[in-house]
Protein backbone atom coordinates (compact mmCIF):
# COMPACT_ATOMS: atom_id res chain seq x y z
CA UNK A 1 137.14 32.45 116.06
CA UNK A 2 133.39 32.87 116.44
CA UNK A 3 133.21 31.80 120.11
CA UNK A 4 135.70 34.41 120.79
CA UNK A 5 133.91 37.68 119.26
CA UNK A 6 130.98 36.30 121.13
CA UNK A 7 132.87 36.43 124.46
CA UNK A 8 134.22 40.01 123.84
CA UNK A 9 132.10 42.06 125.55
CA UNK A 10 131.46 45.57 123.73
CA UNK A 11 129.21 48.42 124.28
CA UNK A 12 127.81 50.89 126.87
CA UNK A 13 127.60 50.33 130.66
CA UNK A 14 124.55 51.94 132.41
CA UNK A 15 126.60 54.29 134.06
CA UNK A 16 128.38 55.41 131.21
CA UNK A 17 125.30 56.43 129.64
CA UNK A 18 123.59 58.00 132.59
CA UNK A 19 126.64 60.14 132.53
CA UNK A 20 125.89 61.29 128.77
CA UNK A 21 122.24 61.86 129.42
CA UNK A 22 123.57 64.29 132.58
CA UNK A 23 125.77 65.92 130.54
CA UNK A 24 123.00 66.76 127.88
CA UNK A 25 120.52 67.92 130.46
CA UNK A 26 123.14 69.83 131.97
CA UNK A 27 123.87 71.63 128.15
CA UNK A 28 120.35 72.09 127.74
CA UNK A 29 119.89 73.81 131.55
CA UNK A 30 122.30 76.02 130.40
CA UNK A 31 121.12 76.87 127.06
CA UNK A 32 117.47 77.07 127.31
CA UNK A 33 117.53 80.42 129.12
CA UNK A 34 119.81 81.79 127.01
CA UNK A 35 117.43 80.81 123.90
CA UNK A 36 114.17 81.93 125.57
CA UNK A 37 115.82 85.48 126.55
CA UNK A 38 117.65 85.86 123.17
CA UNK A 39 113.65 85.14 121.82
CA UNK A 40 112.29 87.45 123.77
CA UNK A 41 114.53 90.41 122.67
CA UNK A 42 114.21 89.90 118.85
CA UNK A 43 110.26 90.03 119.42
CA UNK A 44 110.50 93.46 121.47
CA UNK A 45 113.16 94.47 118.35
CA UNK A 46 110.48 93.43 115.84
CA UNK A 47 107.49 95.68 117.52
CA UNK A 48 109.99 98.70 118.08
CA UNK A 49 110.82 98.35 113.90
CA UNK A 50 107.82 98.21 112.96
CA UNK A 51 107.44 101.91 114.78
CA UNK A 52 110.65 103.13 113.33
CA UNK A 53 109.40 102.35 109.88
CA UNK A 54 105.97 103.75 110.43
CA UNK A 55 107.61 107.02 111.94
CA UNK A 56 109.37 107.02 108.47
CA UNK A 57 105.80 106.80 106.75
CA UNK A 58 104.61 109.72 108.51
CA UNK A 59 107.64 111.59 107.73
CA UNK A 60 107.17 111.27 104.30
CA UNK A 61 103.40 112.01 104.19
CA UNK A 62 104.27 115.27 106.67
CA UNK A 63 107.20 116.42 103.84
CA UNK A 64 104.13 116.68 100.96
CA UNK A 65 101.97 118.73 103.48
CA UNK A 66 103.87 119.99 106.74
CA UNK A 67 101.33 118.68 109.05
CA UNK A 68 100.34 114.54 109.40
CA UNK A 69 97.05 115.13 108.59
CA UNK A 70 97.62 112.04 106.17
CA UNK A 71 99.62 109.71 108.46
CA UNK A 72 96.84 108.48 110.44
CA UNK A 73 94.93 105.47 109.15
CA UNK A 74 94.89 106.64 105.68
CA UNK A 75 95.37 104.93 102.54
CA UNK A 76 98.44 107.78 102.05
CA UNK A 77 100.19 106.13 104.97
CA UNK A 78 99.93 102.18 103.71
CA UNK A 79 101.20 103.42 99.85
CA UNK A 80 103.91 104.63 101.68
CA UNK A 81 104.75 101.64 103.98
CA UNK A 82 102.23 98.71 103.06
CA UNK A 83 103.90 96.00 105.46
CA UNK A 84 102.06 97.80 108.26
CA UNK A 85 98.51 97.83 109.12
CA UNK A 86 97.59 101.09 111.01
CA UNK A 87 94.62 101.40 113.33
CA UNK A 88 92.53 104.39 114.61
CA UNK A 89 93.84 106.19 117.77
CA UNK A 90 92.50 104.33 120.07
CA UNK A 91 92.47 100.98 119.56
CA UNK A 92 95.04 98.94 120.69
CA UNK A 93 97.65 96.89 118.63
CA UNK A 94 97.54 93.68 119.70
CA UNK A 95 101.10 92.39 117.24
CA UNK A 96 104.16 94.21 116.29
CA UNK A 97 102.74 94.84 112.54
CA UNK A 98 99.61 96.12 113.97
CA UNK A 99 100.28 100.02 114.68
CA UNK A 100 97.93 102.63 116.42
CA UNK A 101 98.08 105.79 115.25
CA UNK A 102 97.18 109.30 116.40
CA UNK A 103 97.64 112.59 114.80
CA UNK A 104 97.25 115.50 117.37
CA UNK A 105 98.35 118.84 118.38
CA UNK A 106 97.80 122.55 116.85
CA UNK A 107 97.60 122.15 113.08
CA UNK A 108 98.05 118.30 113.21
CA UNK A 109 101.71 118.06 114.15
CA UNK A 110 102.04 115.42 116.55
CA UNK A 111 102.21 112.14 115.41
CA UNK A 112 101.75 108.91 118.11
CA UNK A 113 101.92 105.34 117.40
CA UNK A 114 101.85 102.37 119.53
CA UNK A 115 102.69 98.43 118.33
CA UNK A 116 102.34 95.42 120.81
CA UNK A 117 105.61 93.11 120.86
CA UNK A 118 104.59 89.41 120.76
CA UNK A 119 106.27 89.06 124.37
CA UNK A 120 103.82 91.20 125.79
CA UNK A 121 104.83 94.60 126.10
CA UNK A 122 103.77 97.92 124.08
CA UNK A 123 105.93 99.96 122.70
CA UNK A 124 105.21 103.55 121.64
CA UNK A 125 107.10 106.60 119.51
CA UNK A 126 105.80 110.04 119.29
CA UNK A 127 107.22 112.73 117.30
CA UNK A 128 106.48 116.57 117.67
CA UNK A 129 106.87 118.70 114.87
CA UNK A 130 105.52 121.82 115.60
CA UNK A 131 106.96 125.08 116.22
CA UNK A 132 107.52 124.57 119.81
CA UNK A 133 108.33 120.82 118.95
CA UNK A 134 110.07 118.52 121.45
CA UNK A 135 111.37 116.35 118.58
CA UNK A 136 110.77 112.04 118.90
CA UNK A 137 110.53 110.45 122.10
CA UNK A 138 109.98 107.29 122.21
CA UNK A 139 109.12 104.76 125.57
CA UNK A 140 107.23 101.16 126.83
CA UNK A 141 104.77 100.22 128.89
CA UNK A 142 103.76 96.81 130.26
CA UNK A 143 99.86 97.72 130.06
CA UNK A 144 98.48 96.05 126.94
CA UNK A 145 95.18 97.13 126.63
CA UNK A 146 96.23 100.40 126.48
CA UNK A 147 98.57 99.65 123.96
CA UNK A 148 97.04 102.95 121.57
CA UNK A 149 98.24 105.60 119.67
CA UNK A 150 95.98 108.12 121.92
CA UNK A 151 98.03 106.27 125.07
CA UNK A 152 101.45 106.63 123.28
CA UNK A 153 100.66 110.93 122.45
CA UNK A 154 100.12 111.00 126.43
CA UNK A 155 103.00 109.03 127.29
CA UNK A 156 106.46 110.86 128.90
CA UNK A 157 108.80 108.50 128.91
CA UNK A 158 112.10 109.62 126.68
CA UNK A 159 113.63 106.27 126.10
CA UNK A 160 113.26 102.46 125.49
């Protein structure tokens, strides 16, 4: 009984397994760029959040006075939305939770922020409030160290 399990011959050729590891590299060709692309979206998501909300902020602070003289870099602006750290006009955000802010226009009614995605590209909203007002336009731009608020109340674009 013995001599016969050992002459059963059980297991794996070489082949068979090459053909397994080629069928897992061919899985992974196919899924990897679907990953990295899928990665790179949610980061550009994250930075253009993290504007939405701090648009929000300054909304709130420009309700209590009808200008945004208090949604700039002020301590009014991180009581009203503390997961974001807001930086002068112009310097650049370097990560999405880093937002540059810039309060412009006749009586302080133009509000500009820019926030740096993690996959390298700056985002910026802008939102005009004044009589003449052109309403929120928001855009990107590839250049990062012009990723400012100051950069974003200059920008044209209209959409992301």
């Amino acid at each position: 009984m013995l001599k016969r399990l050992r002459e059963r011959e059980e297991g794996f050729t070489l082949i068979e397994l090459m053909v397994v590891v080629l069928i897992i590299g061919i899985l992974v060709a196919i899924a990897l760029p679907t990953f990295l692309g899928a990665r790179q979206r949610a980061q550009n998501r994250a930075a253009q959040s993290s504007l939405r909300n701090a648009l929000v902020a300054a909304k709130t602070a420009y309700t209590d006075t009808s200008d945004y003289t208090g949604a700039d870099t002020s301590a009014e602006l991180v009581l009203i939305e503390p997961s974001l750290t807001y930086l002068a006009a112009g310097v650049p955000s370097t990560t999405p939770t880093a937002v540059s802010v810039a309060v412009t226009g006749t009586g302080n009614t133009i509000w500009s922020a820019a926030a740096m995605s993690q996959s390298g590209s700056c985002y910026w909203i802008m939102d005009n409030a004044g009589a003449s007002g052109t309403g929120t336009k928001y855009g990107t731009t590839a250049t990062a160290a012009n990723c400012t608020g100051t950069a974003a109340a200059a920008a044209a674009a209209t959409t992301w």
